[in-house]
C-alpha atoms as a PDB file:
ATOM      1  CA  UNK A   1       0.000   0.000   0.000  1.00  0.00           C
ATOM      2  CA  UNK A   2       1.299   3.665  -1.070  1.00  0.00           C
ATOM      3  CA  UNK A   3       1.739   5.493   2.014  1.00  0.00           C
ATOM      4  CA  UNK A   4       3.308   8.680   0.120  1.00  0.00           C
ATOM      5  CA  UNK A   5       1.503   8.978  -3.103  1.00  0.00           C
ATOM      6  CA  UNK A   6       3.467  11.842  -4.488  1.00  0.00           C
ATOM      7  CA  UNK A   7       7.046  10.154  -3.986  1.00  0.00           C
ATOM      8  CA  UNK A   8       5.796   6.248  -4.390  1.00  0.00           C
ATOM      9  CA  UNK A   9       6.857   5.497  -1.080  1.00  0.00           C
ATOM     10  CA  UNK A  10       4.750   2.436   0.613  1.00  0.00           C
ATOM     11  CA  UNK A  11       4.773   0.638   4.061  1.00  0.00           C
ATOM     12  CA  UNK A  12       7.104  -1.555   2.830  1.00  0.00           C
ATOM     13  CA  UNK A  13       9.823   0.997   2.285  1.00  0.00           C
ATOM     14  CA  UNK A  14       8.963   3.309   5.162  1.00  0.00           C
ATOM     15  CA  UNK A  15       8.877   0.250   7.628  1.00  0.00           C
ATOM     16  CA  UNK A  16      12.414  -0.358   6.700  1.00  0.00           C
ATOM     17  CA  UNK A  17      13.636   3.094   6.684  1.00  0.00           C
ATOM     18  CA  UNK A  18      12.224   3.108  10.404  1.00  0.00           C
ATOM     19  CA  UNK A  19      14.275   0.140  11.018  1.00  0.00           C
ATOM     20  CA  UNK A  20      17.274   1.151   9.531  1.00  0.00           C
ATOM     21  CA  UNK A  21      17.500   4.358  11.042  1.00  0.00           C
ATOM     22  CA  UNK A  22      16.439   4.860  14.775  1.00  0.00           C
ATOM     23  CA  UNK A  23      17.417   8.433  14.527  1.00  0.00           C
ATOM     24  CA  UNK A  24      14.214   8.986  12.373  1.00  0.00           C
ATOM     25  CA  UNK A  25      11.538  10.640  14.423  1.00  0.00           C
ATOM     26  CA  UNK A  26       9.822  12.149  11.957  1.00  0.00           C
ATOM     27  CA  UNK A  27       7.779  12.128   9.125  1.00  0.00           C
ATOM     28  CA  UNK A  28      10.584  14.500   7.010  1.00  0.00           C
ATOM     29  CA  UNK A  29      13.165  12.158   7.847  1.00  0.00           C
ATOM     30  CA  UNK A  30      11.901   9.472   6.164  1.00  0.00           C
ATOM     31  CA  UNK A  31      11.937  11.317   3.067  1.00  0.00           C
ATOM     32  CA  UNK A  32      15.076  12.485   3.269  1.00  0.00           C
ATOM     33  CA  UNK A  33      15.891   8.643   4.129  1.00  0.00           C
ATOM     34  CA  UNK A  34      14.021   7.737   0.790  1.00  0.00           C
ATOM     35  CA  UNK A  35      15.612  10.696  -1.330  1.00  0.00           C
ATOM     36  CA  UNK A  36      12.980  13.211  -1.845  1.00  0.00           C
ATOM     37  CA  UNK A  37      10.876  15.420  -0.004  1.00  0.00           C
ATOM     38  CA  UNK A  38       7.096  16.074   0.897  1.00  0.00           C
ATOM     39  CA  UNK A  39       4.770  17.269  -1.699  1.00  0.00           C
ATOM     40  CA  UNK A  40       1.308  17.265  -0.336  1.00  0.00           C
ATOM     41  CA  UNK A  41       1.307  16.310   3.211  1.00  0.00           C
ATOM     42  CA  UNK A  42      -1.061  13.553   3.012  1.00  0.00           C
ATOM     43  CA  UNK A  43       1.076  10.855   4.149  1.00  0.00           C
ATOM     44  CA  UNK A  44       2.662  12.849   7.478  1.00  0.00           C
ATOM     45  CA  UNK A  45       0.191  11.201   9.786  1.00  0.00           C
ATOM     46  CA  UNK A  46       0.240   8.441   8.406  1.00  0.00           C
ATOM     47  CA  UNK A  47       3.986   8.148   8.885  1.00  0.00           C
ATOM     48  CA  UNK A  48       4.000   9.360  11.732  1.00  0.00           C
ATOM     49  CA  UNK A  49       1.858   6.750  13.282  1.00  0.00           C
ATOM     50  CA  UNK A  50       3.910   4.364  12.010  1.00  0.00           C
ATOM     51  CA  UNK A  51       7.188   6.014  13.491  1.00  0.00           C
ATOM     52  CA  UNK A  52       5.413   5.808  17.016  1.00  0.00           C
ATOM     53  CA  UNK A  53       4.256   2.118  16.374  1.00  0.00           C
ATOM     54  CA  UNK A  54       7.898   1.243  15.214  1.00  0.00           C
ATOM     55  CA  UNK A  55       9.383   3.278  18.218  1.00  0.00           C
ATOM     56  CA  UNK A  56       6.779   1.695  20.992  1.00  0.00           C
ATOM     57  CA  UNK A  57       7.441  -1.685  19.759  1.00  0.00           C
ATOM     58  CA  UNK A  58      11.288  -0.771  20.463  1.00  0.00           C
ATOM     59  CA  UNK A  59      11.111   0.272  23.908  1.00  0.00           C
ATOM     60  CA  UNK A  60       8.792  -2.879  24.897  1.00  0.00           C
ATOM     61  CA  UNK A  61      11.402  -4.965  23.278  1.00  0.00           C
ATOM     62  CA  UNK A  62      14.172  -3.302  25.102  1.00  0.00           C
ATOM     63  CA  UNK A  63      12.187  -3.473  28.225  1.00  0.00           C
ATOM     64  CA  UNK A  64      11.491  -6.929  28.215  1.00  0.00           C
ATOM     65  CA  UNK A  65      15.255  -7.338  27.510  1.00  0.00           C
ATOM     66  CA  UNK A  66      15.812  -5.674  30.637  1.00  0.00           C
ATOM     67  CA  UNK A  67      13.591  -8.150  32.530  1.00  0.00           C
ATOM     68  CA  UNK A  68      16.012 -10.683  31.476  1.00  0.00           C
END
């Protein structure tokens, strides 16, 4: 699914651009991760949601590492 229409980014690519780069904590990061930059503005929630998602799943993981 497209997440960013106007630069053909989808969940896919975004997911692992989240992944990749921890320092990404926003929406305009990601572009600049994927080489372009935000046309329309559509997608920044979007994005953003899954930035917090990505980020939340981190610190449960590193919590639960913790634990260990």
């Amino acid at each position: 699914m497209f997440v960013c229409i106007c630069n053909a980014i989808n969940d896919r690519s975004v997911r692992e651009i989240i992944a990749g780069a921890p320092h990404i904590t926003s929406p305009v990061g990601v572009h600049r991760a994927a080489g372009c930059k935000p046309q329309c503005g559509r997608c920044m929630e979007s994005m953003a949601d899954m930035i917090a998602e990505a980020r939340a799943g981190d610190c449960l993981t590193g919590a639960l590492q913790a634990a260990d």
